[in-house]
Every structure is written in C-alpha cells, then in structure tokens.
C-alpha atoms as a PDB file:
ATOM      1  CA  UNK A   1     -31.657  -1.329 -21.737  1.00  0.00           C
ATOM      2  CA  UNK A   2     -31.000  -4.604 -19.288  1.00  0.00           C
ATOM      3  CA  UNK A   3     -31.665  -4.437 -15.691  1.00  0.00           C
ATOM      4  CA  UNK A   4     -28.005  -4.814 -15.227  1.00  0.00           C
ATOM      5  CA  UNK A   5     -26.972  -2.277 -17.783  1.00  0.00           C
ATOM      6  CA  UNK A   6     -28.903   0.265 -15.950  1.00  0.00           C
ATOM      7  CA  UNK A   7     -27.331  -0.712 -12.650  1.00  0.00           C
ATOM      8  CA  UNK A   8     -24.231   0.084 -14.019  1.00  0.00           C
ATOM      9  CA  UNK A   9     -24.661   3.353 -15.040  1.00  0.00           C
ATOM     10  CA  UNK A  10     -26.972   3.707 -11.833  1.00  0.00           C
ATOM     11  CA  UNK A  11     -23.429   3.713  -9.938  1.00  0.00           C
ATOM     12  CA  UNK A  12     -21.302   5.391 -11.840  1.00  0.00           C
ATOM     13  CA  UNK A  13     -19.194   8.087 -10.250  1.00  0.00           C
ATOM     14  CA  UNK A  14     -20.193  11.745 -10.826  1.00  0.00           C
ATOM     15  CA  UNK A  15     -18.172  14.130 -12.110  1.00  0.00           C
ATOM     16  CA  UNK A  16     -15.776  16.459 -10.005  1.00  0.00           C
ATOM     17  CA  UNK A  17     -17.774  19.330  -9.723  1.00  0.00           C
ATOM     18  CA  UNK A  18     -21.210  17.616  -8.546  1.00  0.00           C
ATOM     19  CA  UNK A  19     -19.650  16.629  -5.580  1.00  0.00           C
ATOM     20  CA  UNK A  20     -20.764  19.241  -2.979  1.00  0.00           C
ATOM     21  CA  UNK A  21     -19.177  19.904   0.743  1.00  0.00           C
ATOM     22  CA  UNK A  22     -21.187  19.550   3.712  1.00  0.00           C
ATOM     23  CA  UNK A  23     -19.907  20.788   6.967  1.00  0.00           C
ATOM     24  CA  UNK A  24     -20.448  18.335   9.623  1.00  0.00           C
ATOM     25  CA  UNK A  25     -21.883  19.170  13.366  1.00  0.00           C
ATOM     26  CA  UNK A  26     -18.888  18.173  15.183  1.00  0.00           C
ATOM     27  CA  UNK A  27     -16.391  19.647  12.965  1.00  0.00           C
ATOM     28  CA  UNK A  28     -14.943  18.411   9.442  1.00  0.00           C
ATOM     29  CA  UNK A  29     -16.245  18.469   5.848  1.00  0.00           C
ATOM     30  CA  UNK A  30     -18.000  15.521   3.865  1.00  0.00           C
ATOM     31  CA  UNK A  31     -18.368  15.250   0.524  1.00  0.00           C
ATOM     32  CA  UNK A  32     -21.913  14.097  -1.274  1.00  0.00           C
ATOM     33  CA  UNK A  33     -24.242  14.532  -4.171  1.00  0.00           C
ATOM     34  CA  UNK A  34     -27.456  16.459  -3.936  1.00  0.00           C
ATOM     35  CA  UNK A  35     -30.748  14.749  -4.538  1.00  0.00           C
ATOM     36  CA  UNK A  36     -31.277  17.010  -7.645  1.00  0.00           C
ATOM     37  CA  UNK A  37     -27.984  15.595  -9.204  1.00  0.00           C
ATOM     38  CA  UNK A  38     -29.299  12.089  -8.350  1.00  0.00           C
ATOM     39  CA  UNK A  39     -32.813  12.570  -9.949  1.00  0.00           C
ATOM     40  CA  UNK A  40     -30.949  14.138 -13.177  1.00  0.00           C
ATOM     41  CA  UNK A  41     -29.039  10.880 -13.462  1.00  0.00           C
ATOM     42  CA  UNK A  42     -32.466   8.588 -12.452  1.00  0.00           C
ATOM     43  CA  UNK A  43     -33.880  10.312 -15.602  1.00  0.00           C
ATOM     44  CA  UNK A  44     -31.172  10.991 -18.308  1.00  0.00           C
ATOM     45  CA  UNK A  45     -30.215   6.268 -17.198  1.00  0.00           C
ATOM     46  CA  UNK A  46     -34.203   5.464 -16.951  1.00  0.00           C
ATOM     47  CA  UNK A  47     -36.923   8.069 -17.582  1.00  0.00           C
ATOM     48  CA  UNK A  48     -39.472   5.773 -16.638  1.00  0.00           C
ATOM     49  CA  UNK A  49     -38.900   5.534 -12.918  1.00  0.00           C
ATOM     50  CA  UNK A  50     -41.849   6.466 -10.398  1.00  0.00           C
ATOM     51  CA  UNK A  51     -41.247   7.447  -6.320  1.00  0.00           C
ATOM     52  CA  UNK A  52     -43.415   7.452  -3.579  1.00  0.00           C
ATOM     53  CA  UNK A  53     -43.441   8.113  -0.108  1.00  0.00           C
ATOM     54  CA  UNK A  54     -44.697   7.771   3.454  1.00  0.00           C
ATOM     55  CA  UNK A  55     -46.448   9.635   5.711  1.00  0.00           C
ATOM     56  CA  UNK A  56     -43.568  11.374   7.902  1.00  0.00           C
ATOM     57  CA  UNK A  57     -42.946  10.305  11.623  1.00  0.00           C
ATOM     58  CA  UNK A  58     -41.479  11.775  14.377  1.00  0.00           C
ATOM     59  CA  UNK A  59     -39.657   9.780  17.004  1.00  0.00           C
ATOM     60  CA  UNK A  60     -37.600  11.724  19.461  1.00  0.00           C
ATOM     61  CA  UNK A  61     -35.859  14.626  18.228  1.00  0.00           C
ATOM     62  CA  UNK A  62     -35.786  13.177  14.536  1.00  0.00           C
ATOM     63  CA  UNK A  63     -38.498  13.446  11.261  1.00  0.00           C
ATOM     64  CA  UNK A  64     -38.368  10.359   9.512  1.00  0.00           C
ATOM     65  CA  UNK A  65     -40.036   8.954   6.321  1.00  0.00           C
ATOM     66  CA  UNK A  66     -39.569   5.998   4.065  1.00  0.00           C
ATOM     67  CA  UNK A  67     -39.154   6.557   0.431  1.00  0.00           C
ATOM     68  CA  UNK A  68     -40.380   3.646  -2.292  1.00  0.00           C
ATOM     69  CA  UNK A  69     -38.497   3.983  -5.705  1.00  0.00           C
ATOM     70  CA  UNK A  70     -39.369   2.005  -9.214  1.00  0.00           C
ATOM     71  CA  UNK A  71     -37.194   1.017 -11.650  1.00  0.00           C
ATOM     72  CA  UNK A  72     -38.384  -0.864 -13.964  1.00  0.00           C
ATOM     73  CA  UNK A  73     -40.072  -3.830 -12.343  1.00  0.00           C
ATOM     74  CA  UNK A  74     -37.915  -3.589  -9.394  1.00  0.00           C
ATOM     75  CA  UNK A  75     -38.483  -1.737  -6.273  1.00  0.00           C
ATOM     76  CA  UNK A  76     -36.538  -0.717  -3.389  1.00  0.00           C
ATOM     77  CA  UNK A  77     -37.106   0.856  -0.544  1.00  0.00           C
ATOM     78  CA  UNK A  78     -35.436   3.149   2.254  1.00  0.00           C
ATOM     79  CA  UNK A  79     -35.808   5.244   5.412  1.00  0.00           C
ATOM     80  CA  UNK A  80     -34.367   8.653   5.582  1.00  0.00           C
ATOM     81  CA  UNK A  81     -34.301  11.085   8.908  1.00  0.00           C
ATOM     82  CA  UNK A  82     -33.413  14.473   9.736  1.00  0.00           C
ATOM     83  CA  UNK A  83     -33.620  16.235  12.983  1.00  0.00           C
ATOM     84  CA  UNK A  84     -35.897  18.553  13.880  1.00  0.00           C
ATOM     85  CA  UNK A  85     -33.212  21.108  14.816  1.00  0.00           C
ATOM     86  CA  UNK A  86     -29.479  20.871  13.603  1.00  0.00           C
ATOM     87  CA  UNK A  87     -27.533  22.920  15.798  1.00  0.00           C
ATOM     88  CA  UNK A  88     -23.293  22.832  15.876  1.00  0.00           C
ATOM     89  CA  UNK A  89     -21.019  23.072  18.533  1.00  0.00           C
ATOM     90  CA  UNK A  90     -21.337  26.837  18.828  1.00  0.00           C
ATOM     91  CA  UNK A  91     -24.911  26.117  18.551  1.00  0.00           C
ATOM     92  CA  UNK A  92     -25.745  27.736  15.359  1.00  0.00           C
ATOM     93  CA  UNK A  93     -28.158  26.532  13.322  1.00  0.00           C
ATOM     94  CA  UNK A  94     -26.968  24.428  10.199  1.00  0.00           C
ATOM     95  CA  UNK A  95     -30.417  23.659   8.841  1.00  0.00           C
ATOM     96  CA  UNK A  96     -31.646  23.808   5.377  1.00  0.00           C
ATOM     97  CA  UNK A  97     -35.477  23.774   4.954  1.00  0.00           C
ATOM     98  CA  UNK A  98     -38.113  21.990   7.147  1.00  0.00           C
ATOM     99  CA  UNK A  99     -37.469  18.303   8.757  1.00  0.00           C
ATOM    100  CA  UNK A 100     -39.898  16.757   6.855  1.00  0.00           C
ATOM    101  CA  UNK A 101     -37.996  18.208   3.253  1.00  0.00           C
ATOM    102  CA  UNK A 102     -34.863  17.392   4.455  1.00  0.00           C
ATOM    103  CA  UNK A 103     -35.885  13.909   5.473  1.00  0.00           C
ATOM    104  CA  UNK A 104     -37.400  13.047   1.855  1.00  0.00           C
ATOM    105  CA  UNK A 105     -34.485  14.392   0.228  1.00  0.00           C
ATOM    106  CA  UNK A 106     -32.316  11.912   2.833  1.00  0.00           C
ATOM    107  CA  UNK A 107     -34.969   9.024   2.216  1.00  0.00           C
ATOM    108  CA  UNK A 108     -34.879   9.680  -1.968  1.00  0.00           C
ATOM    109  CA  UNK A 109     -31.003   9.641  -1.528  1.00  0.00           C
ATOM    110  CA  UNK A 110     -30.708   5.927   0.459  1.00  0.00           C
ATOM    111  CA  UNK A 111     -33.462   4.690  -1.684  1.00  0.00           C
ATOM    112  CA  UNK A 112     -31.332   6.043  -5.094  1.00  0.00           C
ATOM    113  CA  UNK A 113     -28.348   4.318  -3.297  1.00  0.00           C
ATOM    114  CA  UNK A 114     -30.339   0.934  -2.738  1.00  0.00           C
ATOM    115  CA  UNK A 115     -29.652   0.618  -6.789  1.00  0.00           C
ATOM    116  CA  UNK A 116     -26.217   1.757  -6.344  1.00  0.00           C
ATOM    117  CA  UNK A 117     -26.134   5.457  -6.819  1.00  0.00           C
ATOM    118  CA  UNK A 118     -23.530   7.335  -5.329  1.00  0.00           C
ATOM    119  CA  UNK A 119     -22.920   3.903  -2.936  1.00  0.00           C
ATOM    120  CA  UNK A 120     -19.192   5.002  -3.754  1.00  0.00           C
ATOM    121  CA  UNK A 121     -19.328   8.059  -1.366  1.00  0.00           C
ATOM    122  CA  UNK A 122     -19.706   5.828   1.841  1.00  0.00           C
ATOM    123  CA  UNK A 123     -16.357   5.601   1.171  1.00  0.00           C
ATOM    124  CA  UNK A 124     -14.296   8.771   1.604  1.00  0.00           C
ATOM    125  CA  UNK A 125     -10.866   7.104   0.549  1.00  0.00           C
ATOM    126  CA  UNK A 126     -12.268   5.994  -3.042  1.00  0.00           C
ATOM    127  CA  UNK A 127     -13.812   9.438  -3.360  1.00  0.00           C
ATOM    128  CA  UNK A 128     -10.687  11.168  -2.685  1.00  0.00           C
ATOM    129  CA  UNK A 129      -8.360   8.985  -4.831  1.00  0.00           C
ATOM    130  CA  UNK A 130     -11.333   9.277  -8.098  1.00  0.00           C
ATOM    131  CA  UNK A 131     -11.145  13.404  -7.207  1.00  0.00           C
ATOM    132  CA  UNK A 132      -7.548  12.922  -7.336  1.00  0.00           C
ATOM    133  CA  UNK A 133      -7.229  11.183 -10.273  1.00  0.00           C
ATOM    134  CA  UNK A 134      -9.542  13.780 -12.147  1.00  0.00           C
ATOM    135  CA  UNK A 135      -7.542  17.055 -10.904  1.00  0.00           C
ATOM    136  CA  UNK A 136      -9.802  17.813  -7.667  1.00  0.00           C
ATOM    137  CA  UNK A 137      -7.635  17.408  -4.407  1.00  0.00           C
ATOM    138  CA  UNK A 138     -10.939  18.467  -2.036  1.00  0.00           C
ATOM    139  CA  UNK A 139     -11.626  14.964  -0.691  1.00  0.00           C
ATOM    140  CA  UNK A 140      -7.526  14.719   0.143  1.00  0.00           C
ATOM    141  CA  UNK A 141      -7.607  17.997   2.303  1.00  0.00           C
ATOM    142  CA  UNK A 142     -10.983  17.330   3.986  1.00  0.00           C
ATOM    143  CA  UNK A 143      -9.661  14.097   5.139  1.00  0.00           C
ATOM    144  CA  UNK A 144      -6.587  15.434   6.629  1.00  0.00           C
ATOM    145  CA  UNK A 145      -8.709  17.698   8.405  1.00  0.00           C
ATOM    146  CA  UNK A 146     -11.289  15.468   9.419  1.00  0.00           C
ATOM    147  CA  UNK A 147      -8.336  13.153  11.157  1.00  0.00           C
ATOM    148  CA  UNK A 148      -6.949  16.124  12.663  1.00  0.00           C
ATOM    149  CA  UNK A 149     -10.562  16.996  14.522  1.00  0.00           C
ATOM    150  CA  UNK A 150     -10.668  13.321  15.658  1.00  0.00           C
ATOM    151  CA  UNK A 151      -7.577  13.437  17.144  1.00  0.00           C
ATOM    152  CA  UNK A 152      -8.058  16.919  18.610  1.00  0.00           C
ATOM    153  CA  UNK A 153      -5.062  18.618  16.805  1.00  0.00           C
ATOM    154  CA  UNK A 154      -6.533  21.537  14.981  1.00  0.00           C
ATOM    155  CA  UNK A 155      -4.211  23.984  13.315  1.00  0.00           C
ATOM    156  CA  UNK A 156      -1.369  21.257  13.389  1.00  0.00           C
ATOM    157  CA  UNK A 157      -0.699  18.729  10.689  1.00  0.00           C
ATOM    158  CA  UNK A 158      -0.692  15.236  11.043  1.00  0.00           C
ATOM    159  CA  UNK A 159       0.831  12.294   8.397  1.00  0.00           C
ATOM    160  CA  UNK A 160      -2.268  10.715   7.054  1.00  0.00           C
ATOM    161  CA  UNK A 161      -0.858   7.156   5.690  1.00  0.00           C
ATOM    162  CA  UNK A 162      -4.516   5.812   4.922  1.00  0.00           C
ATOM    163  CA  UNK A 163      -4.001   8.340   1.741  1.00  0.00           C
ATOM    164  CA  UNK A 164      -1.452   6.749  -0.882  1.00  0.00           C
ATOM    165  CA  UNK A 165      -0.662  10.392  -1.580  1.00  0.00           C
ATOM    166  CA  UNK A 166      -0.132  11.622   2.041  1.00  0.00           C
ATOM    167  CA  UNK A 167       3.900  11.371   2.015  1.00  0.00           C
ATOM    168  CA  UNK A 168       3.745  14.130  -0.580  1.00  0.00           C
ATOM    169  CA  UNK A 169       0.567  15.697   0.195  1.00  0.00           C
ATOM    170  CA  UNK A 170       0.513  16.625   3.832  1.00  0.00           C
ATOM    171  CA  UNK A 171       4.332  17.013   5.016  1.00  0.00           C
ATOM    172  CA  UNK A 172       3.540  20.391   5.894  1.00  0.00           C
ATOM    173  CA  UNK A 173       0.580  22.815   7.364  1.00  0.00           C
ATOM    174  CA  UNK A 174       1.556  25.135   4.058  1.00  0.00           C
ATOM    175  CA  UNK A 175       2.103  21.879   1.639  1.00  0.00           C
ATOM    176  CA  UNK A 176      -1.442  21.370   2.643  1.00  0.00           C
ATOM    177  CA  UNK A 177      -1.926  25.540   1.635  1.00  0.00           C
ATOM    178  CA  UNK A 178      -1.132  24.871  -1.452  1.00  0.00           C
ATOM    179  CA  UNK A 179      -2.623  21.738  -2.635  1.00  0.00           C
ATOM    180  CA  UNK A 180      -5.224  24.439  -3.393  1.00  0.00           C
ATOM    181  CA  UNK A 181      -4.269  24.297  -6.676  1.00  0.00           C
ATOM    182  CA  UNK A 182      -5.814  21.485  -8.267  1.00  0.00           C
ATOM    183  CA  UNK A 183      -4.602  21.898 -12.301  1.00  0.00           C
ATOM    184  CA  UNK A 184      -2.577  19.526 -13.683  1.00  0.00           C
ATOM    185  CA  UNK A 185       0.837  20.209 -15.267  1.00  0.00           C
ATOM    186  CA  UNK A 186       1.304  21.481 -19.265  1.00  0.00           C
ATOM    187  CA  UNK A 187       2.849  19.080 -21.874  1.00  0.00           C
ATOM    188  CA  UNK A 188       5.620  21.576 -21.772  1.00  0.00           C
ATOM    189  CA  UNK A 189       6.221  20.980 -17.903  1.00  0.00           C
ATOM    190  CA  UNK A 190       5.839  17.299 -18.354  1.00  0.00           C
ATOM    191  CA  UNK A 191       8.709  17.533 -21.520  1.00  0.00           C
ATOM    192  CA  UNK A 192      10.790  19.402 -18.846  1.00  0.00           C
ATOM    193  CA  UNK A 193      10.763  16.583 -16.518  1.00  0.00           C
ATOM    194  CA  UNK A 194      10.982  13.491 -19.342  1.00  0.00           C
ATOM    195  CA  UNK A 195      13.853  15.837 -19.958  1.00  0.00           C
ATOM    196  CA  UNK A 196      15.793  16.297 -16.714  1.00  0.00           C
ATOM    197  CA  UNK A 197      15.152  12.520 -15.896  1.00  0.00           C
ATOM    198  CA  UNK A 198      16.237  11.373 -19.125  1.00  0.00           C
ATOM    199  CA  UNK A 199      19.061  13.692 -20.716  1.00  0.00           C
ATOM    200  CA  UNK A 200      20.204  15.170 -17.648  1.00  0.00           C
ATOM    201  CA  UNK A 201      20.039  12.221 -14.670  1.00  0.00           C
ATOM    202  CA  UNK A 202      20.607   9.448 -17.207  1.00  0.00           C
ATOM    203  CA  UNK A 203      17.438   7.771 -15.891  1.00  0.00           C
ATOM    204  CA  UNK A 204      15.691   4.676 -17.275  1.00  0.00           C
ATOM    205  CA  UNK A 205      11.457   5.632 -17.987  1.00  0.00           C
ATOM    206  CA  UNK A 206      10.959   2.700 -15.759  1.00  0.00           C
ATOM    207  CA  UNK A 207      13.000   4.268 -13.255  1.00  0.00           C
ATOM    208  CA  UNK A 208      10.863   7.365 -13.271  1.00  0.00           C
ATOM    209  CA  UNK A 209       7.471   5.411 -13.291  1.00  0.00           C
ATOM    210  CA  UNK A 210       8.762   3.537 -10.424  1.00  0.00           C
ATOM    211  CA  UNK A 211       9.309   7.175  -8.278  1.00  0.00           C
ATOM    212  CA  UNK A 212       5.752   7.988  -9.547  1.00  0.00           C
ATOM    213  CA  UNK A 213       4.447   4.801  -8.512  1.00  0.00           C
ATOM    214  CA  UNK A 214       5.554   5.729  -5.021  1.00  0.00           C
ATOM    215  CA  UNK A 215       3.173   8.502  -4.907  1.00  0.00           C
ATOM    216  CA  UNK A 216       0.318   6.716  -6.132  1.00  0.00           C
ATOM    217  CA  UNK A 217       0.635   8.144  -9.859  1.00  0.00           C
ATOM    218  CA  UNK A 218       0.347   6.480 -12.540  1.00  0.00           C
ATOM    219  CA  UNK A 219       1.634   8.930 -15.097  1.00  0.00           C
ATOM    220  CA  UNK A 220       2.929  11.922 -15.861  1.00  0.00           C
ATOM    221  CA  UNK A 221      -0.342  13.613 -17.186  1.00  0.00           C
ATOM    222  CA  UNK A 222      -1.823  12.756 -13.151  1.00  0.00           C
ATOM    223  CA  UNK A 223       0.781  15.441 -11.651  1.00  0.00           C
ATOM    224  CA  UNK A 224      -0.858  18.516  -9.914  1.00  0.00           C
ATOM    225  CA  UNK A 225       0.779  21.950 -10.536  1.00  0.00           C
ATOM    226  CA  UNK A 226       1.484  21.974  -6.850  1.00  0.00           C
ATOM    227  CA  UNK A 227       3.094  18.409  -6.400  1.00  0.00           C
ATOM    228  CA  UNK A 228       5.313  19.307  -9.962  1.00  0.00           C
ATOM    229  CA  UNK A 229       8.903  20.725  -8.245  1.00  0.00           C
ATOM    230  CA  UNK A 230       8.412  18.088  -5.113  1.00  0.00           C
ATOM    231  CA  UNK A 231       8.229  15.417  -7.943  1.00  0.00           C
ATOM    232  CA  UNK A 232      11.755  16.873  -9.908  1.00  0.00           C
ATOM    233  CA  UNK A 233      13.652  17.248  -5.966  1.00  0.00           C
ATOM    234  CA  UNK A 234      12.358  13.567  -5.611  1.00  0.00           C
ATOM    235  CA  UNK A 235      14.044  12.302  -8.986  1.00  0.00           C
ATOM    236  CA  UNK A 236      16.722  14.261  -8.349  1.00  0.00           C
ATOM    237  CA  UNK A 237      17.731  12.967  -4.973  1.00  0.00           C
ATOM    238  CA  UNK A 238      17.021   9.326  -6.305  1.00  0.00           C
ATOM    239  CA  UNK A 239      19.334   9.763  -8.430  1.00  0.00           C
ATOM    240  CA  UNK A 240      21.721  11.553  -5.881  1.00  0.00           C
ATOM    241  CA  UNK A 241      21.216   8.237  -3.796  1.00  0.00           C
ATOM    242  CA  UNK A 242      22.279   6.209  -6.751  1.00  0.00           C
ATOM    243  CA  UNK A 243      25.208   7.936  -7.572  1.00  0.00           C
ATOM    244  CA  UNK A 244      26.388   7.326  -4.047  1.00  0.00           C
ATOM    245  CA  UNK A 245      25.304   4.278  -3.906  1.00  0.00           C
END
C-alpha cells in the first residue's frame, strides 16, 4: 500500500461505539479514542510499524515523555504529559494509572495523530455531526452541556446555534431528556410520513426535503426516533403556513 493510501485510512473516523467519554476537571464531557483502539487500527492499516520512547521528565506538577512512531520510512514524533495528580473541583481524584502510563498513552496518541489518526476529534462539531449522522446523539448533548458550564447555567438550557441540529435538538431541558434515544425511525414510520406529506398535505418531495434540510438532514432514513413527531408538527404547520398564505 502507498504512503498516501495508508494516510487515508490512518484518519478515518472510528465507528460510533469506539468513541469513549471522558469527564473533564472543570466540568463537561469530551469525547476520544483510547490508545488501544488506535494501536488496533496502526496494525489491522500497517502491521509493520515500530514505537519508541523517551525517558520520562518531570517539570512542575506534570510527567512528560516524547513518543517516536514508524511508519514505513516515515517518522514522526510527539510529546505527551499528564499530571502527577488529577484532582476535580470537589477534589476527587480522576486518575487512571501512574503519570508516567498515562503520559505514554497521551504521547502514543499525539504521535498516532501526527499521521492523522483521530485528528478529527480536535474538533467536537465534526464529531458530533459524524455521531449524528450514524444514530449516536452523545457528542450533541455533551456539547450543550459543555456550553452550559461555560456560561455558568447548569440545570437550565441554552439554544446552541453552532449545532445545525440545535433548533430541534435543544428547545427544551426534557427535549434534551429524550434525545436519549438514539435509533433511527422504521421504514414503516418513514412510509407514514412520505404518506401524510404526500396524500394528506398535498406536498411536493422537494418540499419535504427542503423542511429536512432545515434541520440539517439529509433524508428520511437520518431521522432519530425522538426527533420523528417534531418532524410531522413541522410539515404540518408548513403546510398550515401555506394554506394561509
């Protein structure tokens, strides 16, 4: 395989469900891939690549070593740091194995993402809208809560219009509640609104993919169990407004 070819499968995105949460020190939730997911792709894209490290450092309250990955003939290279102690606002302790473990795995990760692996998750938006697009709405609630902690206003919700989504998605405290459910409609609820929009609001298909369009949805087999009756109240009412109109 070319350099190139491997490079693009280096970054492709992972599926849903290797996305873990992290909870972060001042509040919030991030999403990211573990190392071990990372490796698994390094060898099922190219088995041949070697690793190496340096001897870890301490400066100030952080561990820090550089990690030295080989692919191919090319080689990259990339700090990673963890501190000593990770405590959280109520001061427990959110720490998973030693500094100097937690700082390879951090250095293996950057280095990984020097060829492009998981570079996509520095970017919570795209991660949210790829989630979205494959049935996962995590990313989409973590990021309304994350903007609620910045802006101090726990336990109230806030319109989040970075997020195509977000007119549909976060109206409501308990809209929010129940974008826990993340399946996507049946054929037979999908029929049911072809159905209503066609036979029963006289609507044009390119009138209904212009409404889904609105919400950042590209088709019918993208709507979430959850978002499914807002969707039919929104047709109908468009077609209320045309009517009186």
């Amino acid at each position: 395989m070319e350099f190139q070819q491997i490079l693009t499968e280096l970054k492709k995105p992972f599926p849903p469900d290797a996305h873990k949460e992290r909870q972060l020190p001042g509040g919030g939730r991030w999403l990211f891939i573990p190392w071990q997911v990372i490796r698994e792709r390094l060898d099922e894209v190219c088995p041949d690549w070697e690793v190496s490290w340096s001897s870890p450092e301490h400066i100030g309250a952080e561990c820090v070593i550089t990690c030295t990955l080989k692919i191919g003939s090319v080689t990259r290279s990339a700090p990673g740091n963890a501190p000593i102690q990770l405590l959280s606002n109520s001061g427990k302790d959110m720490s998973r194995g030693t500094p100097i473990e937690r700082a390879i795995a951090d250095a293996f990760k950057n280095a990984a993402e020097a060829f492009g692996v998981g570079r996509y998750l520095d970017d919570q938006k795209f991660v949210a809208n790829y989630l979205k697009s494959k049935g996962d709405l995590r990313a989409y609630k973590y990021a309304i809560e994350n903007e609620e902690i910045a802006v101090g206003a726990r336990g109230r919700t806030k319109l989040v219009s970075t997020f195509s989504s977000a007119p549909l998605m976060a109206q409501t405290s308990e809209r929010v509640e129940r974008s826990q459910n993340t399946n996507v409609i049946t054929e037979a609820q999908r029929k049911r609104l072809w159905a209503i929009a066609r036979s029963e609001l006289k609507l044009s298909d390119s009138q209904v993919k212009s409404i889904l369009e609105e919400l950042s949805i590209s088709s019918t087999a993208e709507i979430l169990t959850y978002q499914y009756e807002d969707i039919i109240d929104k047709i109908k009412n468009h077609q209320l407004v045309k009517s009186n109109g």
